[in-house]
PDB file of N, CA and C in Angstrom:
ATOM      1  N   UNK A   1      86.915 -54.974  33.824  1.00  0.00           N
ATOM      2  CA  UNK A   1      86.916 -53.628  34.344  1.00  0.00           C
ATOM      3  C   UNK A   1      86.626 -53.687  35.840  1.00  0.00           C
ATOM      4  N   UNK A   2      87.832 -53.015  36.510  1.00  0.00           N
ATOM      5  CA  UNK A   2      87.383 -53.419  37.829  1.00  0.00           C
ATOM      6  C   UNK A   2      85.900 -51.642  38.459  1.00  0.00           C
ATOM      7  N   UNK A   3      85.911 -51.831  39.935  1.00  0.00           N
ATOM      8  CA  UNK A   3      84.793 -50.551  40.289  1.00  0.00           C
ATOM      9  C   UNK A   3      84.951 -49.676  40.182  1.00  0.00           C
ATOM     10  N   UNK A   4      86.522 -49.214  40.221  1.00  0.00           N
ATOM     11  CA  UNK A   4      86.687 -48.404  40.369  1.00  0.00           C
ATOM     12  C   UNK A   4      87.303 -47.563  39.352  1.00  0.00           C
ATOM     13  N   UNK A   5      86.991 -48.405  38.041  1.00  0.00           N
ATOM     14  CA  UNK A   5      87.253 -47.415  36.913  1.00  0.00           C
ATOM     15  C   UNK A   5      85.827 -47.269  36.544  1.00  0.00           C
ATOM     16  N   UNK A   6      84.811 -47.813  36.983  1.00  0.00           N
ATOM     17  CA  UNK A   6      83.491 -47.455  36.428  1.00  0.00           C
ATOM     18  C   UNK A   6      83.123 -46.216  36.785  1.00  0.00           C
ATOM     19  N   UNK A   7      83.708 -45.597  38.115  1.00  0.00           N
ATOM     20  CA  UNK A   7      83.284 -44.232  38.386  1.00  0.00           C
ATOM     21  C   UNK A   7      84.272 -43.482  38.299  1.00  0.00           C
ATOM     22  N   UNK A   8      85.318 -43.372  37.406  1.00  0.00           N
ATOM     23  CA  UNK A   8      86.335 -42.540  36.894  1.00  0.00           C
ATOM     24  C   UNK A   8      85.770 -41.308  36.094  1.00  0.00           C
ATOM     25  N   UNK A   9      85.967 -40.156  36.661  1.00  0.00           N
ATOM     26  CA  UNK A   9      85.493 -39.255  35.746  1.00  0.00           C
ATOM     27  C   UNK A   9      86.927 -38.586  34.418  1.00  0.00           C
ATOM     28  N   UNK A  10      85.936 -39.315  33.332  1.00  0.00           N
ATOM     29  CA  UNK A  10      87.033 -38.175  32.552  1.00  0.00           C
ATOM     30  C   UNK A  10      87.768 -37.127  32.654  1.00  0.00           C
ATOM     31  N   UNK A  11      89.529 -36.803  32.049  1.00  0.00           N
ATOM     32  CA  UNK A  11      90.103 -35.597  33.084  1.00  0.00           C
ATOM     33  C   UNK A  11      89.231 -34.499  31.989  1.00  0.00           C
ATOM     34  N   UNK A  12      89.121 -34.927  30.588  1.00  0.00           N
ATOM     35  CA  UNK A  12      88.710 -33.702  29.889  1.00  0.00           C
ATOM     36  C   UNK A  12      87.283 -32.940  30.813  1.00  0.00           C
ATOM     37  N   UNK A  13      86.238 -33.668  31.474  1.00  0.00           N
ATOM     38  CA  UNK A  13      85.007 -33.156  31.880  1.00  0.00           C
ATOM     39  C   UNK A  13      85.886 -32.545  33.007  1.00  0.00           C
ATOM     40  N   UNK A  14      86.521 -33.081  33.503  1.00  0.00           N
ATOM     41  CA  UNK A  14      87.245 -32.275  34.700  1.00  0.00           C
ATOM     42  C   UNK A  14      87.673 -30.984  34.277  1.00  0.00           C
ATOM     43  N   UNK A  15      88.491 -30.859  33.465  1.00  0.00           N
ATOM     44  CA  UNK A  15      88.948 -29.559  32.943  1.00  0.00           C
ATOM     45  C   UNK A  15      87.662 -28.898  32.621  1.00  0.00           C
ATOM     46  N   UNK A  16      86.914 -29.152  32.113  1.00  0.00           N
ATOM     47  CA  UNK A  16      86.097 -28.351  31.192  1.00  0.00           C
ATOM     48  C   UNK A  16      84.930 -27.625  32.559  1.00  0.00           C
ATOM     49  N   UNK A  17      84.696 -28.620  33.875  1.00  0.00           N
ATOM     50  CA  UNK A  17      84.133 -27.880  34.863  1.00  0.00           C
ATOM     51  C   UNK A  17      84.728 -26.691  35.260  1.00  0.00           C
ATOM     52  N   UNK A  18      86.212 -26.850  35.918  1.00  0.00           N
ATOM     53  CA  UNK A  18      87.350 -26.080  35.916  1.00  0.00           C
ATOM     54  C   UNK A  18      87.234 -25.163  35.329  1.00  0.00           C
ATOM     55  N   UNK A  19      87.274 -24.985  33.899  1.00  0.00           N
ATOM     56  CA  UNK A  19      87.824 -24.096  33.528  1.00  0.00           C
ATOM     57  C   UNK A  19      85.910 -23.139  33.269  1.00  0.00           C
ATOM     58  N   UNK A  20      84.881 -24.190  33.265  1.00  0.00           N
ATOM     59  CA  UNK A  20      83.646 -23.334  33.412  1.00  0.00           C
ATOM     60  C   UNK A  20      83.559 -22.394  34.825  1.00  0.00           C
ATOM     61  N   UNK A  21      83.804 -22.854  36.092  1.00  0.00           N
ATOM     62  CA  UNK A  21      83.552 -22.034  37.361  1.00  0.00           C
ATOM     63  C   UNK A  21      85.048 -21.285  37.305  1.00  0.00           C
ATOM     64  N   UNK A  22      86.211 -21.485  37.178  1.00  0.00           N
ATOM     65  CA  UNK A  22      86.915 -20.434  36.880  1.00  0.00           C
ATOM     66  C   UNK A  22      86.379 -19.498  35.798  1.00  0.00           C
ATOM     67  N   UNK A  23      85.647 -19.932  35.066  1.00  0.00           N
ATOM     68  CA  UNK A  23      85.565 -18.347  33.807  1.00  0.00           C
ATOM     69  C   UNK A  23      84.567 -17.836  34.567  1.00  0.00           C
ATOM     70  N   UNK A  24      83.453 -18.390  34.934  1.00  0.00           N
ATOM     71  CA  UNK A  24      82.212 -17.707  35.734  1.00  0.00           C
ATOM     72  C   UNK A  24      83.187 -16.435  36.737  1.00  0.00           C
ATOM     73  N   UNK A  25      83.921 -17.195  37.822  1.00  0.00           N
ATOM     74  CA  UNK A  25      84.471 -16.160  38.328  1.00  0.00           C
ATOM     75  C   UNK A  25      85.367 -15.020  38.105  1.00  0.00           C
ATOM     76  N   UNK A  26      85.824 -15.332  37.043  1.00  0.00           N
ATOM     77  CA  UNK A  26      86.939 -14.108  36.400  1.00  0.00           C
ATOM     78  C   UNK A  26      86.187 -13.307  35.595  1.00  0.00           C
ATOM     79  N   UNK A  27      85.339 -13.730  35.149  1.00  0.00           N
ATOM     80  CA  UNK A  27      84.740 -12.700  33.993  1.00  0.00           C
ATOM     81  C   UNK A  27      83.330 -11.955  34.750  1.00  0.00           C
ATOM     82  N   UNK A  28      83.548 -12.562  35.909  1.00  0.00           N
ATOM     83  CA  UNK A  28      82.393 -11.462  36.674  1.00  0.00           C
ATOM     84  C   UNK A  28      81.168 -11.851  36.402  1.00  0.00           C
ATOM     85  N   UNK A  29      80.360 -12.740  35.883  1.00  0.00           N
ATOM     86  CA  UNK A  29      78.978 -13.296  35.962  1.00  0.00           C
ATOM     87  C   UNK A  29      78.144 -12.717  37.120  1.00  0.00           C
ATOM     88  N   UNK A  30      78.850 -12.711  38.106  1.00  0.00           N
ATOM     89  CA  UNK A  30      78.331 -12.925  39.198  1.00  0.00           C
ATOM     90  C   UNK A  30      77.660 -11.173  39.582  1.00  0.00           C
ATOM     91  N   UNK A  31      77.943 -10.250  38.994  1.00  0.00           N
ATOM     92  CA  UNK A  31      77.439  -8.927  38.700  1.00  0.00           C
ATOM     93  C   UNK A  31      77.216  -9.003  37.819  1.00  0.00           C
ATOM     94  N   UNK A  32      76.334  -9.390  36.645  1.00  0.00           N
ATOM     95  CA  UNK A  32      75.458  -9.282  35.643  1.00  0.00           C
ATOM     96  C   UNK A  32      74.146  -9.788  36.395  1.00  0.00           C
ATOM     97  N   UNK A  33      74.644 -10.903  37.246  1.00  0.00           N
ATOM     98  CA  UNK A  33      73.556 -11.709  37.786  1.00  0.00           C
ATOM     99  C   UNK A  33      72.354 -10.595  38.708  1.00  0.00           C
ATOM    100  N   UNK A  34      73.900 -10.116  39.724  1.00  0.00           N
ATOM    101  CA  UNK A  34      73.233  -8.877  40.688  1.00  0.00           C
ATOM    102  C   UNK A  34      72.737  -7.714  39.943  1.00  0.00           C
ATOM    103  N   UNK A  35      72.758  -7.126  38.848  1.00  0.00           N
ATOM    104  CA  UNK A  35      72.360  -5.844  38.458  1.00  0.00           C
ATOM    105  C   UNK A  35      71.148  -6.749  37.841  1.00  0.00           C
ATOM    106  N   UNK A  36      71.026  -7.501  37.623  1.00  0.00           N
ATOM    107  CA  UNK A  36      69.316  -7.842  36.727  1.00  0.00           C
ATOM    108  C   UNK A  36      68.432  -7.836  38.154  1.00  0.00           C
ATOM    109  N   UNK A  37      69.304  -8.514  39.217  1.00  0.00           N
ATOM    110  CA  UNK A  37      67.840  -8.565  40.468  1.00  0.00           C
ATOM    111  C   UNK A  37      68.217  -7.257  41.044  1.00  0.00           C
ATOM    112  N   UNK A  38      69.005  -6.013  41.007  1.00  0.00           N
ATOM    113  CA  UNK A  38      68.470  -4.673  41.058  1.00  0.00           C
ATOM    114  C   UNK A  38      67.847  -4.020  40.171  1.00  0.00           C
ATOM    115  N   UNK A  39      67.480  -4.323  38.794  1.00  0.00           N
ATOM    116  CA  UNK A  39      66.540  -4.047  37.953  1.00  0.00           C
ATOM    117  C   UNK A  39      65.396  -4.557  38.387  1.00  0.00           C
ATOM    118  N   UNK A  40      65.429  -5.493  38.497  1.00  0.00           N
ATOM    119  CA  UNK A  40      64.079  -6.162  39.215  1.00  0.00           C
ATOM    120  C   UNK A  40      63.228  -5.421  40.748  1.00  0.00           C
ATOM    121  N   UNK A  41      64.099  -5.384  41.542  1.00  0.00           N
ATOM    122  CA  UNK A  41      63.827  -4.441  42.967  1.00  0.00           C
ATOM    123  C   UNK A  41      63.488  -3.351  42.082  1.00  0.00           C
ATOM    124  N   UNK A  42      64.241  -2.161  41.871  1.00  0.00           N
ATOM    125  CA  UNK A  42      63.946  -0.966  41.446  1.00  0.00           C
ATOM    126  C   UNK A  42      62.660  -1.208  40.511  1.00  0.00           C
ATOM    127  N   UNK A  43      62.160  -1.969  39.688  1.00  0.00           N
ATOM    128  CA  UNK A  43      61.053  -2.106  39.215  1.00  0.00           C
ATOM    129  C   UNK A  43      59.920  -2.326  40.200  1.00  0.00           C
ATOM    130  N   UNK A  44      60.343  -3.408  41.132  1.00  0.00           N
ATOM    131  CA  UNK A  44      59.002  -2.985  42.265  1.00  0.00           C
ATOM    132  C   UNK A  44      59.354  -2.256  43.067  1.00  0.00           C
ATOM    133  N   UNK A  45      59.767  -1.198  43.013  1.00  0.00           N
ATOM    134  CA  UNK A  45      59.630   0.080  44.137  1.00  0.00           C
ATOM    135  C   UNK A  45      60.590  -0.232  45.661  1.00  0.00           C
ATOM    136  N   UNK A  46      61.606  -1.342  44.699  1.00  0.00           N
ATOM    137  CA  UNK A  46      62.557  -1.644  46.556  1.00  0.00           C
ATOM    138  C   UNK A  46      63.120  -1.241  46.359  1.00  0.00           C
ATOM    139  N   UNK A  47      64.480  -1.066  47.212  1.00  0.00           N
ATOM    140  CA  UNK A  47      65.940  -0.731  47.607  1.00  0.00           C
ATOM    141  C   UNK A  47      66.499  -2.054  47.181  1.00  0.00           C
ATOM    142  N   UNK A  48      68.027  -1.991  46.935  1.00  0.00           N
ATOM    143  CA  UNK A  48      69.026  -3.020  46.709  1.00  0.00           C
ATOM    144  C   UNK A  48      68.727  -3.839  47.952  1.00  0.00           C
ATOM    145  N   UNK A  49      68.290  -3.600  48.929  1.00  0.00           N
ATOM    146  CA  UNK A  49      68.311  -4.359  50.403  1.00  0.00           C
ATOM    147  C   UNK A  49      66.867  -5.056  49.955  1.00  0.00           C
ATOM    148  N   UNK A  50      66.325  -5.254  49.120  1.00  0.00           N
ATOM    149  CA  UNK A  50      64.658  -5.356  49.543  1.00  0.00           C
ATOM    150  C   UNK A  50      63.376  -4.847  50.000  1.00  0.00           C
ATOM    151  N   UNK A  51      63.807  -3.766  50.835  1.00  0.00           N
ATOM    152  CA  UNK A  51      63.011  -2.939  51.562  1.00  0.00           C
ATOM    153  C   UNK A  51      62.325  -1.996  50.335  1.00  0.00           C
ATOM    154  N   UNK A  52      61.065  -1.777  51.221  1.00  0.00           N
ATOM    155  CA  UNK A  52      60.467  -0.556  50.272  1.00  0.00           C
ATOM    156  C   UNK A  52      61.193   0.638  50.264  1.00  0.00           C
ATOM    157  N   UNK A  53      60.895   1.457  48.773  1.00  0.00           N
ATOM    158  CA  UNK A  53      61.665   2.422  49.318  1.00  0.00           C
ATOM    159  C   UNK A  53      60.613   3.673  49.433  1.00  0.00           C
ATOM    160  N   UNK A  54      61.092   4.254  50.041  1.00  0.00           N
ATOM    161  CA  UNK A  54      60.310   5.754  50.525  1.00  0.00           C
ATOM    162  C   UNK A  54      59.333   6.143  49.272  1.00  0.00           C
ATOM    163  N   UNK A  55      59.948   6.545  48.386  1.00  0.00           N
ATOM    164  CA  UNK A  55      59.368   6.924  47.111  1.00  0.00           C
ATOM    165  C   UNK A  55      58.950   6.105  46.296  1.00  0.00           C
ATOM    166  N   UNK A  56      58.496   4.903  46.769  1.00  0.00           N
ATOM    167  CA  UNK A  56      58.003   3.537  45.524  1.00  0.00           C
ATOM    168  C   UNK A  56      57.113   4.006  44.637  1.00  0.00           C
ATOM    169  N   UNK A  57      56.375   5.319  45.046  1.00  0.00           N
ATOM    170  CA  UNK A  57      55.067   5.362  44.428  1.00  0.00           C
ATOM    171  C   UNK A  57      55.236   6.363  43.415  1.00  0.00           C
ATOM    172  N   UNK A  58      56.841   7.087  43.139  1.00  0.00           N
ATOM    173  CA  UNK A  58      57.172   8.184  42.174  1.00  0.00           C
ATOM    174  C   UNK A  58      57.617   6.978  40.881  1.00  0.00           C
ATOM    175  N   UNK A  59      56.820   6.909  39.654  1.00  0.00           N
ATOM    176  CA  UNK A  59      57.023   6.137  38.426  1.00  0.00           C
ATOM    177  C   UNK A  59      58.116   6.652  37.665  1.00  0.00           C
ATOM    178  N   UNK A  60      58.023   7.594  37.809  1.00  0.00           N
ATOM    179  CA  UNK A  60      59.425   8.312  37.225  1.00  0.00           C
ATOM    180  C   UNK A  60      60.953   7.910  37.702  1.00  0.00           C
ATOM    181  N   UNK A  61      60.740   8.174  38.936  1.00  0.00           N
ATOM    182  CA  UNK A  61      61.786   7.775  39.680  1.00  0.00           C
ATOM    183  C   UNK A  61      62.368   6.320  39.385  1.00  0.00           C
ATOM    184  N   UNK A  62      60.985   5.629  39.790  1.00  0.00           N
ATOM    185  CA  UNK A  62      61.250   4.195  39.616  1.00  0.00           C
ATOM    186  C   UNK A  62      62.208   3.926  38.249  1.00  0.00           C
ATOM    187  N   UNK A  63      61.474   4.360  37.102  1.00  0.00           N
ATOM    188  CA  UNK A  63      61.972   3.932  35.494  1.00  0.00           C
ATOM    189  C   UNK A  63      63.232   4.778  35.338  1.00  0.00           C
ATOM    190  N   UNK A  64      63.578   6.072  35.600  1.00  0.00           N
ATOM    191  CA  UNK A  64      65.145   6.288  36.114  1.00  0.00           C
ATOM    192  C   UNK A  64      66.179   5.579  36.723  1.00  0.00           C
ATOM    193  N   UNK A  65      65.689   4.707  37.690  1.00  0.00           N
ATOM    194  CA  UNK A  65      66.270   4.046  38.371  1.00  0.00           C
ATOM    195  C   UNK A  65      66.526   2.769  37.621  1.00  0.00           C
ATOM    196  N   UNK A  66      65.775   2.003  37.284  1.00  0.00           N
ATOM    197  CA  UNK A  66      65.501   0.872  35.874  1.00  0.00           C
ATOM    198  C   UNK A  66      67.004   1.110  35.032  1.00  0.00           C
ATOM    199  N   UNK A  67      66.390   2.311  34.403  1.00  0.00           N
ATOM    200  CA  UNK A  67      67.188   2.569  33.627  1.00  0.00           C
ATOM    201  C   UNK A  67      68.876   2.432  33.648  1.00  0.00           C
ATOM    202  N   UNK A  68      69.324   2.921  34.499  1.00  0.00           N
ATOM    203  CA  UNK A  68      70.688   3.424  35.193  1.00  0.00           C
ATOM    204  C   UNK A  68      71.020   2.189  35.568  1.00  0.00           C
ATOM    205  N   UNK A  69      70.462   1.622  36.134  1.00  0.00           N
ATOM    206  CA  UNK A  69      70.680  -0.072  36.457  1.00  0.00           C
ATOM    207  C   UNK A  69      71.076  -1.180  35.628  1.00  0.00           C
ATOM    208  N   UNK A  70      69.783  -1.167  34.530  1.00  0.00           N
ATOM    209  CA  UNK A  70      70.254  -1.862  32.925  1.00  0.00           C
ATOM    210  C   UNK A  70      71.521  -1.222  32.123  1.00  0.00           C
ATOM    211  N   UNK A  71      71.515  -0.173  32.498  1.00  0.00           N
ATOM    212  CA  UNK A  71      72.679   0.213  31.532  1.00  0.00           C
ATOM    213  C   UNK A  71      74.452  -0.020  32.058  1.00  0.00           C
ATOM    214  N   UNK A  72      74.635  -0.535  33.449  1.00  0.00           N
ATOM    215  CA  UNK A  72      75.302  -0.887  34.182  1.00  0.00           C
ATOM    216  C   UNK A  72      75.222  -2.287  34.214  1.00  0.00           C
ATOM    217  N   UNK A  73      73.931  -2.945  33.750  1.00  0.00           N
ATOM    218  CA  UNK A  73      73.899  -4.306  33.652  1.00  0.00           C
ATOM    219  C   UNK A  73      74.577  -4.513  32.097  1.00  0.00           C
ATOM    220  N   UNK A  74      74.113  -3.715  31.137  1.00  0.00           N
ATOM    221  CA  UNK A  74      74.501  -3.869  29.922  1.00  0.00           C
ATOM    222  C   UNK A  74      75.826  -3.567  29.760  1.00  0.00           C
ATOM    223  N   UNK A  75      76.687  -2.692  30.084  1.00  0.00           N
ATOM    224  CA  UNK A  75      78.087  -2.447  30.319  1.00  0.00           C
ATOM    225  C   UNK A  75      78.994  -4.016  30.767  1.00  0.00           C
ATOM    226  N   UNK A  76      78.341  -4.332  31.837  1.00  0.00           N
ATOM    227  CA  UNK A  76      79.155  -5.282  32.872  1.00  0.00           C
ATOM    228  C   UNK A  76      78.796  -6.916  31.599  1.00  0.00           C
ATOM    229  N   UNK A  77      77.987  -6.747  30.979  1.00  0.00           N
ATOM    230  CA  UNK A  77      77.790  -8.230  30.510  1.00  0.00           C
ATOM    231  C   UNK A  77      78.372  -7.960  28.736  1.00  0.00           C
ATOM    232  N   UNK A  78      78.552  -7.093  28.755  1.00  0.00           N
ATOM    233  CA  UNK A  78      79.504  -5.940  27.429  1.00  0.00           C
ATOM    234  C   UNK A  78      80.964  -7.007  27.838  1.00  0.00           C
ATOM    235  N   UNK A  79      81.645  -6.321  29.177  1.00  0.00           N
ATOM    236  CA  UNK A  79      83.137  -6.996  29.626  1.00  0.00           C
ATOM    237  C   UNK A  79      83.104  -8.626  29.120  1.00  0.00           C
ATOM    238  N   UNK A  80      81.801  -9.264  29.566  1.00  0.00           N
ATOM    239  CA  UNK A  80      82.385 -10.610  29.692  1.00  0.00           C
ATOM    240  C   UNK A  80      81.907 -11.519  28.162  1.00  0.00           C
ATOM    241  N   UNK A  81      80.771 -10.666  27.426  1.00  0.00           N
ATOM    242  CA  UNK A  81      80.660 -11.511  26.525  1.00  0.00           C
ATOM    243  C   UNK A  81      81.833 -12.332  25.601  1.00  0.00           C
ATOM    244  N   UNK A  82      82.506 -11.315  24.818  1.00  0.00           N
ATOM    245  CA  UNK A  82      83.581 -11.537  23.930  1.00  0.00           C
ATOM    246  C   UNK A  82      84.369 -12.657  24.563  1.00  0.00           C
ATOM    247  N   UNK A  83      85.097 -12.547  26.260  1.00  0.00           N
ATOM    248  CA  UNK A  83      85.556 -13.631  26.435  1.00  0.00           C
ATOM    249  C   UNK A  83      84.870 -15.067  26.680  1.00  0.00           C
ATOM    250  N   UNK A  84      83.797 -14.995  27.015  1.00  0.00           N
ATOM    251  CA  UNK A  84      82.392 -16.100  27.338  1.00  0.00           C
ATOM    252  C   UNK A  84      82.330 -16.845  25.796  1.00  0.00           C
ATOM    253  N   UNK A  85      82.174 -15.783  24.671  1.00  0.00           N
ATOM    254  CA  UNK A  85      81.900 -16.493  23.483  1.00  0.00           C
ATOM    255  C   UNK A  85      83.516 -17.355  22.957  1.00  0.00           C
ATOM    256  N   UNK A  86      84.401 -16.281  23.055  1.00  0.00           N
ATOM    257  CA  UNK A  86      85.996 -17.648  23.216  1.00  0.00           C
ATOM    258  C   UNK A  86      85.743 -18.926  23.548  1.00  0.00           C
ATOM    259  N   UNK A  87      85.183 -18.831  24.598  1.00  0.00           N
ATOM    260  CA  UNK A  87      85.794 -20.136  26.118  1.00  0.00           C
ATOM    261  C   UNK A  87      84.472 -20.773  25.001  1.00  0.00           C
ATOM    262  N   UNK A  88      83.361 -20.505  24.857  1.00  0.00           N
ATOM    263  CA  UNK A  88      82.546 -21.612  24.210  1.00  0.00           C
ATOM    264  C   UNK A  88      82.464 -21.590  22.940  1.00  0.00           C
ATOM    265  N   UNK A  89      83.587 -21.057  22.238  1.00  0.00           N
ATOM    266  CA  UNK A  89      84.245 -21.421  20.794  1.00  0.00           C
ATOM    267  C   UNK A  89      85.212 -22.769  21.118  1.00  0.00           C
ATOM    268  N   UNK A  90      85.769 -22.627  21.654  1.00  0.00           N
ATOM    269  CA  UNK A  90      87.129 -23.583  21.907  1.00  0.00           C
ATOM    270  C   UNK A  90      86.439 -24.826  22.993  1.00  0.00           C
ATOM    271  N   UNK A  91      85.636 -24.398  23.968  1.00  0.00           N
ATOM    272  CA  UNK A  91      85.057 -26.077  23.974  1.00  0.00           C
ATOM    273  C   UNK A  91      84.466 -26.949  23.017  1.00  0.00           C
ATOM    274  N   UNK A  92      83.436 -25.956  22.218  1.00  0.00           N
ATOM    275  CA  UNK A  92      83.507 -26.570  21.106  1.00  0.00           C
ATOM    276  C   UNK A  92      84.128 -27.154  19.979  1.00  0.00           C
ATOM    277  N   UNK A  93      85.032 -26.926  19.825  1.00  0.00           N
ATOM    278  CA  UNK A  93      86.392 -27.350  19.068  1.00  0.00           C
ATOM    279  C   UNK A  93      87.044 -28.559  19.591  1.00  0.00           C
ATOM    280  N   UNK A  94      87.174 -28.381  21.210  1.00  0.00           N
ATOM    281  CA  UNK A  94      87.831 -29.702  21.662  1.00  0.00           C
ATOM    282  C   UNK A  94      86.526 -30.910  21.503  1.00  0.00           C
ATOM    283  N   UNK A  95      85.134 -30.577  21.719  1.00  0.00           N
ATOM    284  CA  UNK A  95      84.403 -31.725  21.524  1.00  0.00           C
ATOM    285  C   UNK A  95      83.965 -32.213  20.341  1.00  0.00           C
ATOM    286  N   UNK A  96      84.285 -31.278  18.860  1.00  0.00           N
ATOM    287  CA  UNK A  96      84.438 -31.577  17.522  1.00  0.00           C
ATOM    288  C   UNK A  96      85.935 -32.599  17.554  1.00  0.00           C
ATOM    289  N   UNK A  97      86.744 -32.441  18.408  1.00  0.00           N
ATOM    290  CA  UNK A  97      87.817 -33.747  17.844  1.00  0.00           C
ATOM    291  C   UNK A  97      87.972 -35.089  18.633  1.00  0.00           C
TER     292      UNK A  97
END
């Protein structure tokens, strides 16, 4: 075996990165990600920017805000599950054969 098949990466791991950061990006991960750390801000009394916000100290407000946020988080991770659970049905399948 010469060196330079010792660091040959399999094409299947190749594909299977591929086709992991392509699904990340098509199926939108990347806003499930952002609405949990605006659940998070709006829980401590920030703005989407970080900043405090004017009214940090209205609890009501705050847990309104929570709210409306998760449920936009829950919607957006609604879109991508069904196809997320596919893509890791069928990797699994190719690494069962």
């Amino acid at each position: 075996m010469s060196d330079t098949e010792d660091y040959r990466i399999p094409r299947n791991y190749i594909r299977i990165c591929f086709l992991s950061l392509t699904t990340i990006k098509v199926l939108g991960l990347i806003k499930v990600t952002d609405g949990l750390l605006t659940v998070e801000r709006y829980s401590l009394g920030q703005n989407e920017d970080r900043t405090e916000a004017p009214d940090s100290d209205d609890l009501d407000l705050r847990l309104e805000r929570v709210t409306k946020a998760y449920d936009i988080v829950k919607n957006d991770y609604g879109d991508v599950e069904g196809p997320l659970r596919e893509f890791y049905e069928e990797l699994g399948d190719q690494k069962g054969n």
